[in-house]
C-alpha atoms as a PDB file:
ATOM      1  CA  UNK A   1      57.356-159.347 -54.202  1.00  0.00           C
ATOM      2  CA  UNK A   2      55.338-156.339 -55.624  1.00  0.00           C
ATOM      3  CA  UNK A   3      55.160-157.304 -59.328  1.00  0.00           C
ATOM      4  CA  UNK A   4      53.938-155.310 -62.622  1.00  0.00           C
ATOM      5  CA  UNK A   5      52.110-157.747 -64.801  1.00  0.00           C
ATOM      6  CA  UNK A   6      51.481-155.908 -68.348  1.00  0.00           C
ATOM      7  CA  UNK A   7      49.723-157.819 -71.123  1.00  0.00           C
ATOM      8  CA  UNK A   8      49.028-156.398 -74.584  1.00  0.00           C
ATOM      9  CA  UNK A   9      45.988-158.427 -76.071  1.00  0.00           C
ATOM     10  CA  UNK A  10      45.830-159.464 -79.656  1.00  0.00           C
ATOM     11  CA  UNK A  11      43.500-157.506 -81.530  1.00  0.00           C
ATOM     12  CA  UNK A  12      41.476-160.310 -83.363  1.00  0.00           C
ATOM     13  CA  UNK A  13      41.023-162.438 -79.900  1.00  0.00           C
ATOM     14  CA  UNK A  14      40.275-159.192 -78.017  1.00  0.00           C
ATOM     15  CA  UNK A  15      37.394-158.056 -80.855  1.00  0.00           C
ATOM     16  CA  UNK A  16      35.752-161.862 -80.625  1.00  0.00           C
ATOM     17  CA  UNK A  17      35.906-161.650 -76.904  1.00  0.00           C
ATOM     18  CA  UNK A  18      33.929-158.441 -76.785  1.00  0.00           C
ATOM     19  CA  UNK A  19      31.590-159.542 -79.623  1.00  0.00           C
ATOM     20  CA  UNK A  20      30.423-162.946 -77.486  1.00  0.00           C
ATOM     21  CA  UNK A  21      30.717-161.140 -74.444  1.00  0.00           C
ATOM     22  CA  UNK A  22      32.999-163.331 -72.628  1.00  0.00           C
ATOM     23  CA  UNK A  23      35.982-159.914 -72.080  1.00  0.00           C
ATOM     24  CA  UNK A  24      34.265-159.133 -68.915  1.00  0.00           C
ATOM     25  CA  UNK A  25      34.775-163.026 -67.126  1.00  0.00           C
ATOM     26  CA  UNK A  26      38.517-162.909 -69.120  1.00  0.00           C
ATOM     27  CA  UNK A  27      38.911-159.925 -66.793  1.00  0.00           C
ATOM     28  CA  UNK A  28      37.514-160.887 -63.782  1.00  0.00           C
ATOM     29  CA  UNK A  29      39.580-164.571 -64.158  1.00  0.00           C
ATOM     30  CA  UNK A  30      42.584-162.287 -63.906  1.00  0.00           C
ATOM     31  CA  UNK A  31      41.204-159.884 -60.865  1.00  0.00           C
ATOM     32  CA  UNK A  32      40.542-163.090 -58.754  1.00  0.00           C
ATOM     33  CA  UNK A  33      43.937-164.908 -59.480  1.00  0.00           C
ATOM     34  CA  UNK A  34      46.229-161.645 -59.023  1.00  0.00           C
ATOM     35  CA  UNK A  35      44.115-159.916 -56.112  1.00  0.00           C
ATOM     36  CA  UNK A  36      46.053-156.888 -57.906  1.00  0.00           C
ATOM     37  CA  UNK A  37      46.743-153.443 -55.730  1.00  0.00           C
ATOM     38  CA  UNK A  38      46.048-151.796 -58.925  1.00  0.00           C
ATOM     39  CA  UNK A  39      44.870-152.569 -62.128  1.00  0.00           C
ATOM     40  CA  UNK A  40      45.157-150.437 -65.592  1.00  0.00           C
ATOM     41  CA  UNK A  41      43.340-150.798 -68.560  1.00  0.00           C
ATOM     42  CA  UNK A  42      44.565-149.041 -71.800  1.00  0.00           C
ATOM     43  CA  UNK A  43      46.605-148.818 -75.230  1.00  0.00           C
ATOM     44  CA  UNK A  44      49.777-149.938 -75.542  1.00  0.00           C
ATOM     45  CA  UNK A  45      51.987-150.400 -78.965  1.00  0.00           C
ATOM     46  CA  UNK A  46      49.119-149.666 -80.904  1.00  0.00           C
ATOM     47  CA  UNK A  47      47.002-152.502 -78.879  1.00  0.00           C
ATOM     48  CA  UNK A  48      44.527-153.716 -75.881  1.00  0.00           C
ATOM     49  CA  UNK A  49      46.559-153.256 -72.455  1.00  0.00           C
ATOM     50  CA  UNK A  50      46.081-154.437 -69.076  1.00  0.00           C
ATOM     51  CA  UNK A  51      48.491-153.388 -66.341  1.00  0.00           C
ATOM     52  CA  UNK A  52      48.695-155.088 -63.292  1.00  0.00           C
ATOM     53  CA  UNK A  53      50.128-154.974 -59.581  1.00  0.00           C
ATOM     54  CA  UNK A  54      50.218-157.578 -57.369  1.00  0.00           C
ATOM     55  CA  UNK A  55      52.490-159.302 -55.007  1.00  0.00           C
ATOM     56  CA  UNK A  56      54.432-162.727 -56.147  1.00  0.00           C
ATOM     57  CA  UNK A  57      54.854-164.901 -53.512  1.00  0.00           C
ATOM     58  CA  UNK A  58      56.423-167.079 -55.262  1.00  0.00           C
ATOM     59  CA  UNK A  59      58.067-167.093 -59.184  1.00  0.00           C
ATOM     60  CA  UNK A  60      56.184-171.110 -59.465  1.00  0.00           C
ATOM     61  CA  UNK A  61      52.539-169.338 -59.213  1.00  0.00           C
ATOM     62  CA  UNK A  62      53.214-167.672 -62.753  1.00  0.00           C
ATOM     63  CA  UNK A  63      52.092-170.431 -65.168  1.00  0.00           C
ATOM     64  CA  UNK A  64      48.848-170.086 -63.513  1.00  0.00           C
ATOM     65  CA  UNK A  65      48.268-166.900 -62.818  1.00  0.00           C
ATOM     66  CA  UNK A  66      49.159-165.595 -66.585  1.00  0.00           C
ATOM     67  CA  UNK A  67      47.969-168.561 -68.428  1.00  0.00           C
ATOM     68  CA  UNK A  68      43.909-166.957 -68.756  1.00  0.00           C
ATOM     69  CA  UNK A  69      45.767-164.200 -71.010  1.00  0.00           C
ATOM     70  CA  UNK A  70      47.616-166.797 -72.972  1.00  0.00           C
ATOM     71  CA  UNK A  71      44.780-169.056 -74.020  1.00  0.00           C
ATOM     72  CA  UNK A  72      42.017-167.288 -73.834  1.00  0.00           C
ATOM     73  CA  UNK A  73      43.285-163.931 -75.018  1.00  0.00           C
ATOM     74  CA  UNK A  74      46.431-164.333 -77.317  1.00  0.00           C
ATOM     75  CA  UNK A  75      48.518-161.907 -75.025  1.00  0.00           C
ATOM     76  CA  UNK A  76      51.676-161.486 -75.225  1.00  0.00           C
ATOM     77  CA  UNK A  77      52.293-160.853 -71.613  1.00  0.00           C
ATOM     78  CA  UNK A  78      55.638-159.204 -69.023  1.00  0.00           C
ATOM     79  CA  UNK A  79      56.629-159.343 -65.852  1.00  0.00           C
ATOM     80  CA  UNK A  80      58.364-157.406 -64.091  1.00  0.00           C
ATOM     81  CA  UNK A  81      59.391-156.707 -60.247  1.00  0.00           C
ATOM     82  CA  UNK A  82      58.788-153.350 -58.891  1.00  0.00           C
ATOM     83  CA  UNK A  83      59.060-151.023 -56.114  1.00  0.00           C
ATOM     84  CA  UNK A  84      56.924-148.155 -54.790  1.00  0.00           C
ATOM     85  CA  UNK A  85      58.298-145.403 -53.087  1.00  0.00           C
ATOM     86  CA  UNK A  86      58.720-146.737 -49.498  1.00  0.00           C
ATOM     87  CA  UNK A  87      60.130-149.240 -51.370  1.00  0.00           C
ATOM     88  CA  UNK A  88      62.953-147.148 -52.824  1.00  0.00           C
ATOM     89  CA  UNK A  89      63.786-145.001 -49.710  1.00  0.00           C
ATOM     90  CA  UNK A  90      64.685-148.367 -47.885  1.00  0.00           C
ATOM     91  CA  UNK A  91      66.547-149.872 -50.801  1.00  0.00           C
ATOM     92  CA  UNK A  92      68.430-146.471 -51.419  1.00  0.00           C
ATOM     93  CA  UNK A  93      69.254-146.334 -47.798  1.00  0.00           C
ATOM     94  CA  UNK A  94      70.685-149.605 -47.768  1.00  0.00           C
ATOM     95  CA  UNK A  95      73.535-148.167 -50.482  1.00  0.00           C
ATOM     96  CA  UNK A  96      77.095-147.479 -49.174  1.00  0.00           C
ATOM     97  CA  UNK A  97      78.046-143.945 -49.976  1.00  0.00           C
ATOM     98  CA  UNK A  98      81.571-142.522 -50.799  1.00  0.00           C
END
């Protein structure tokens, strides 16, 4: 299932992560475990943001896949199912009219 990961990172974990230089292997962790289709990077609520999209095989992978961002990061972290467009057309097709 195509999934939106979004994780806001806490400031204070975020600022020692980039001061010893480990932000770039946090980030990469998260690149090899999601094997995203896209991946954001930006502010969010006044804070750090990654965006992610990847497909969820399976709801049991979560505790590892998000778990980097939780210890290592502070995040608080969402997920969320999503569609693209192709995905819309077929679900709206699928709709009974009338």
């Amino acid at each position: 299932m195509r999934t939106l990961l979004r994780a806001r990172l806490d400031t204070h974990t975020a600022n020692e992560a980039i001061r010893n230089g480990t932000m770039p292997e946090h980030i990469q962790t998260m690149l090899d475990k999601l094997h995203p289709e896209a991946a954001y990077f930006t502010t969010m609520d006044g804070g750090r943001s990654c965006l992610f999209v990847f497909d969820l095989q399976d709801p049991s992978q979560l505790p590892g896949l998000v778990e980097t961002l939780f210890l290592e990061l502070e995040a608080e972290v969402e997920v969320h199912p999503v569609m693209n467009v192709d995905d819309l057309r077929k679900g709206l097709g699928g709709i009974r009219r009338g």
